[in-house]
N, C-alpha and C. Protein backbone atom coordinates (compact mmCIF):
# COMPACT_ATOMS: atom_id res chain seq x y z
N UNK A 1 -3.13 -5.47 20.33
CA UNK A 1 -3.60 -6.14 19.14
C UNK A 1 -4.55 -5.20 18.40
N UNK A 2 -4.54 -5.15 17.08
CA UNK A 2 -5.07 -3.85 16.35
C UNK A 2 -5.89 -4.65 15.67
N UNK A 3 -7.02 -4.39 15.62
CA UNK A 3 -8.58 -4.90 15.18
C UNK A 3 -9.02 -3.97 14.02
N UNK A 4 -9.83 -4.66 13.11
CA UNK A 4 -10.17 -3.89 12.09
C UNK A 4 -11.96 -4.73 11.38
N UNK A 5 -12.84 -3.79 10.90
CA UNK A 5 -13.57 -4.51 11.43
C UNK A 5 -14.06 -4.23 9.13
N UNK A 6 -13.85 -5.08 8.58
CA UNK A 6 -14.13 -4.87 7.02
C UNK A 6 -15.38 -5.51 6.90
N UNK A 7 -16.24 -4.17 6.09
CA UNK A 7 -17.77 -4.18 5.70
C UNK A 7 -17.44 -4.34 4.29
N UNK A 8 -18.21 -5.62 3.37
CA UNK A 8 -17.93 -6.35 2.17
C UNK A 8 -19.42 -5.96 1.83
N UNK A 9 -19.96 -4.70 0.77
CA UNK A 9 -21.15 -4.61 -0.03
C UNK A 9 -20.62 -5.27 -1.49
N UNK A 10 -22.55 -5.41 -1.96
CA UNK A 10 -22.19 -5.73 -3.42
C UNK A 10 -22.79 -4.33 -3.87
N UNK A 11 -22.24 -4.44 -4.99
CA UNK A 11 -21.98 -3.21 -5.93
C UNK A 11 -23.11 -3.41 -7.57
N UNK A 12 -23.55 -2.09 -7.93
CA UNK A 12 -24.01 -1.84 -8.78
C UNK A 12 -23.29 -3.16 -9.60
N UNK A 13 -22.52 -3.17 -10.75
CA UNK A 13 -21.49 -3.88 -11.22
C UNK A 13 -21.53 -5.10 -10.56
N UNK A 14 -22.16 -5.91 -9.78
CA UNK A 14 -21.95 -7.58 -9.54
C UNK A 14 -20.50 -7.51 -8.61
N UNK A 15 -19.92 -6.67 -8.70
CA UNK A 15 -18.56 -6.80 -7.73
C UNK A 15 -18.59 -6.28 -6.55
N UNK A 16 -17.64 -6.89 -5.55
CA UNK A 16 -17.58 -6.65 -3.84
C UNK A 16 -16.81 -5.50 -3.94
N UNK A 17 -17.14 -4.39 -2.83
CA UNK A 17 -16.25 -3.39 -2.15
C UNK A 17 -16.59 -3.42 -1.19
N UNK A 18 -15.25 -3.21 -0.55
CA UNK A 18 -15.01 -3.17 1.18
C UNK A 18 -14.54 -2.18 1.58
N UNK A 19 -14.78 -1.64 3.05
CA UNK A 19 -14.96 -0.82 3.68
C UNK A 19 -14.38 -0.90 5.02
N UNK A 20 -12.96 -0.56 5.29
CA UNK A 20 -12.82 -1.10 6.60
C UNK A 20 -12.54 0.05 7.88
N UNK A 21 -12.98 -0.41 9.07
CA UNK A 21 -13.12 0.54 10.33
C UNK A 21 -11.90 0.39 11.18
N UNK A 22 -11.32 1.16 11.40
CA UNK A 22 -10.13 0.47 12.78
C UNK A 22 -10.72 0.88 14.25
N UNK A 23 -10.23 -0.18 14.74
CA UNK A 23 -10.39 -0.02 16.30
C UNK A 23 -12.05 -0.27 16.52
N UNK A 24 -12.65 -0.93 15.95
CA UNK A 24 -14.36 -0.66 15.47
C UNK A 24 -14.48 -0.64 17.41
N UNK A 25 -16.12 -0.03 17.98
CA UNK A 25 -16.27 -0.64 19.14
C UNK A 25 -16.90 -1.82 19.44
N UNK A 26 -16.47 -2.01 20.97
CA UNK A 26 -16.86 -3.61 20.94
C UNK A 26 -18.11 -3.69 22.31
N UNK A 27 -18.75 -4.57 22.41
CA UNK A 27 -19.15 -5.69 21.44
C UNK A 27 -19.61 -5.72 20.40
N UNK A 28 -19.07 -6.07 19.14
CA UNK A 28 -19.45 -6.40 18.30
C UNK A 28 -20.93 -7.40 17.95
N UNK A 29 -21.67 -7.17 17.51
CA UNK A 29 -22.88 -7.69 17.33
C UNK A 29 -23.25 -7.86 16.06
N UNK A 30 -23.47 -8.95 15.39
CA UNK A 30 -24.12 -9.40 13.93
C UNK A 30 -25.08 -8.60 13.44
N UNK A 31 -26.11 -8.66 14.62
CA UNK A 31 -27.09 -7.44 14.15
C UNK A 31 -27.07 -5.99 14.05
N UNK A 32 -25.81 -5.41 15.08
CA UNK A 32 -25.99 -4.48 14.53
C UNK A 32 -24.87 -3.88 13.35
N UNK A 33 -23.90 -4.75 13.31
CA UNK A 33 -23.31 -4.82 12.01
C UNK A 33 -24.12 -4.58 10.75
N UNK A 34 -25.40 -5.57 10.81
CA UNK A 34 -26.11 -5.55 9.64
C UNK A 34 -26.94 -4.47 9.36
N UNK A 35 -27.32 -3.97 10.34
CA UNK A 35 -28.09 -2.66 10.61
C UNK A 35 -27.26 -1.73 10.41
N UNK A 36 -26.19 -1.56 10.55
CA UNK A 36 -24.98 -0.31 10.33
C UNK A 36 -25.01 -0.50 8.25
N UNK A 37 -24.87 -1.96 8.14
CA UNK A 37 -24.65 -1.83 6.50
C UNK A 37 -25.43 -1.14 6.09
N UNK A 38 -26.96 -1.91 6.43
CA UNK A 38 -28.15 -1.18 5.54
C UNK A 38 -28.38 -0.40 5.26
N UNK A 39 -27.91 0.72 7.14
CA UNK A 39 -28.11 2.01 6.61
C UNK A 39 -27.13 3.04 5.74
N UNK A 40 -25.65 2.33 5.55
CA UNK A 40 -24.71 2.84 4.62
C UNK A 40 -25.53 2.47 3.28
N UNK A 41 -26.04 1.68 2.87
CA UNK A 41 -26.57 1.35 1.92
C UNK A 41 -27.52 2.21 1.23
N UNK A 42 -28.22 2.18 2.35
CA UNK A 42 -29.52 3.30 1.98
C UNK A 42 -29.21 4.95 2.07
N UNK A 43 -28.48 5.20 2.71
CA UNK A 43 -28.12 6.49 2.67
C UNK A 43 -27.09 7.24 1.46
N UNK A 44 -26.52 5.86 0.60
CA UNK A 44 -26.11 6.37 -0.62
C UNK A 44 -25.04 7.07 -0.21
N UNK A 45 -24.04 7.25 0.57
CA UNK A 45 -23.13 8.15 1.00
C UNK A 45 -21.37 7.61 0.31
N UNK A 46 -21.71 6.53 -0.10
CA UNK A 46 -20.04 6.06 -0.65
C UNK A 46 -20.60 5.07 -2.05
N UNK A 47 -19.87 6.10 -2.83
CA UNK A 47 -19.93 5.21 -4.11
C UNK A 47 -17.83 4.83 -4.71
N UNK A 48 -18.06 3.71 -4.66
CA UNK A 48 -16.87 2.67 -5.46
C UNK A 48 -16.75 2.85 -6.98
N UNK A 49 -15.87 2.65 -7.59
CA UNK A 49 -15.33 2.34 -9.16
C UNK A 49 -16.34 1.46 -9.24
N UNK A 50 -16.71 0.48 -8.80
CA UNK A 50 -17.89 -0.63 -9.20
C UNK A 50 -19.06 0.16 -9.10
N UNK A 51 -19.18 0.96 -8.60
CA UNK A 51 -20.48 1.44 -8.34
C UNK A 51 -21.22 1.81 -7.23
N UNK A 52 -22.62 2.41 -6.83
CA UNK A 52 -23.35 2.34 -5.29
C UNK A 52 -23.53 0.96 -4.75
N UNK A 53 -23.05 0.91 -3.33
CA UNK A 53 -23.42 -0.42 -3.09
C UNK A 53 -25.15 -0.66 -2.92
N UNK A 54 -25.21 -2.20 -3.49
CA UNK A 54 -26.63 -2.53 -3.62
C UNK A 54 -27.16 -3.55 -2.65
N UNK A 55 -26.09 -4.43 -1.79
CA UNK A 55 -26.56 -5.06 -0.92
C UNK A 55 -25.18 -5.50 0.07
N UNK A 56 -25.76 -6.16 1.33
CA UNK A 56 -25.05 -6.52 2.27
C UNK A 56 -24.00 -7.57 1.61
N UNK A 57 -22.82 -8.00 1.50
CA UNK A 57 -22.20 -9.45 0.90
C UNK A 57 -22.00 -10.07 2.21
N UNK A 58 -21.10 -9.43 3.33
CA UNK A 58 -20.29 -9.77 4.95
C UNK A 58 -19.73 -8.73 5.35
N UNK A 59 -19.04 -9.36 6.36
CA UNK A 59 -18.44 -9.05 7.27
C UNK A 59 -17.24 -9.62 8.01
N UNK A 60 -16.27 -9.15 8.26
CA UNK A 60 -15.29 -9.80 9.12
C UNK A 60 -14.38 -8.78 10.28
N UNK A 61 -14.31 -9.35 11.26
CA UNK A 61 -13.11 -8.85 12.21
C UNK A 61 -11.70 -9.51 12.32
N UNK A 62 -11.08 -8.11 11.46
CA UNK A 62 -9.25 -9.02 11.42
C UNK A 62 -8.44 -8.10 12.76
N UNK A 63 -7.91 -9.07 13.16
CA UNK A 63 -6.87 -9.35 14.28
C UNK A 63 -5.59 -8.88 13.85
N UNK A 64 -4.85 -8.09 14.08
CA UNK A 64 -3.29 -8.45 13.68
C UNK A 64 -2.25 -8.12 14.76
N UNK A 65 -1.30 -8.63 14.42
CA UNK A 65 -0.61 -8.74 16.05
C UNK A 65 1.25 -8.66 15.16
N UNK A 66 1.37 -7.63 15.65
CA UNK A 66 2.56 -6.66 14.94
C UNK A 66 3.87 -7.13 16.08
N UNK A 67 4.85 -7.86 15.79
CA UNK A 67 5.98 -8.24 16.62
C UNK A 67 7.14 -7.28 15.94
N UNK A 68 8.06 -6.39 16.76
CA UNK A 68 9.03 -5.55 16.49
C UNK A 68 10.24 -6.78 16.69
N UNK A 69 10.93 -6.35 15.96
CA UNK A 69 12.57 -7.57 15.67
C UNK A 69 13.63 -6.65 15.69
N UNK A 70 14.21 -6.58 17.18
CA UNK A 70 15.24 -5.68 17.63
C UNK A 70 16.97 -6.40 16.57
N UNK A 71 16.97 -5.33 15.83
CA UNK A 71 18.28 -5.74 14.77
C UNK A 71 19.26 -5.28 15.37
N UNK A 72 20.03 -5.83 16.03
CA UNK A 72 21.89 -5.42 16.57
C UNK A 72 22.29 -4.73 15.41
């Protein structure tokens, strides 16, 4: 199962950009999720079409689960 772990900042511009990790490591922790944003935040290292991100929006961990369909 292939995990992906998308960091949602707000942007200069009022609009969301996301940021996503594969395979992120686990355990996953809220806090230090939030602590990982801040410091993308503050370190100014990725700027978007919207702009530098200006604050935390979320977070999510997507799941996906890939089934192969053997075609005769």
């Amino acid at each position: 199962m292939a995990k992906t772990l998308e960091l949602s900042f707000k942007t200069e511009t009022g609009k969301v950009s996301r940021l996503a990790i594969e395979n992120p490591a686990e355990p996953i922790s809220e806090a230090t999720v939030k602590l990982a944003m801040e410091q993308i935040i503050a370190s100014n290292v990725f700027y978007s079409v919207n702009g530098n991100y200006t604050g935390v929006e979320g977070a999510r961990v997507i799941e996906r689960n890939v089934t192969d369909v053997e075609i005769v």
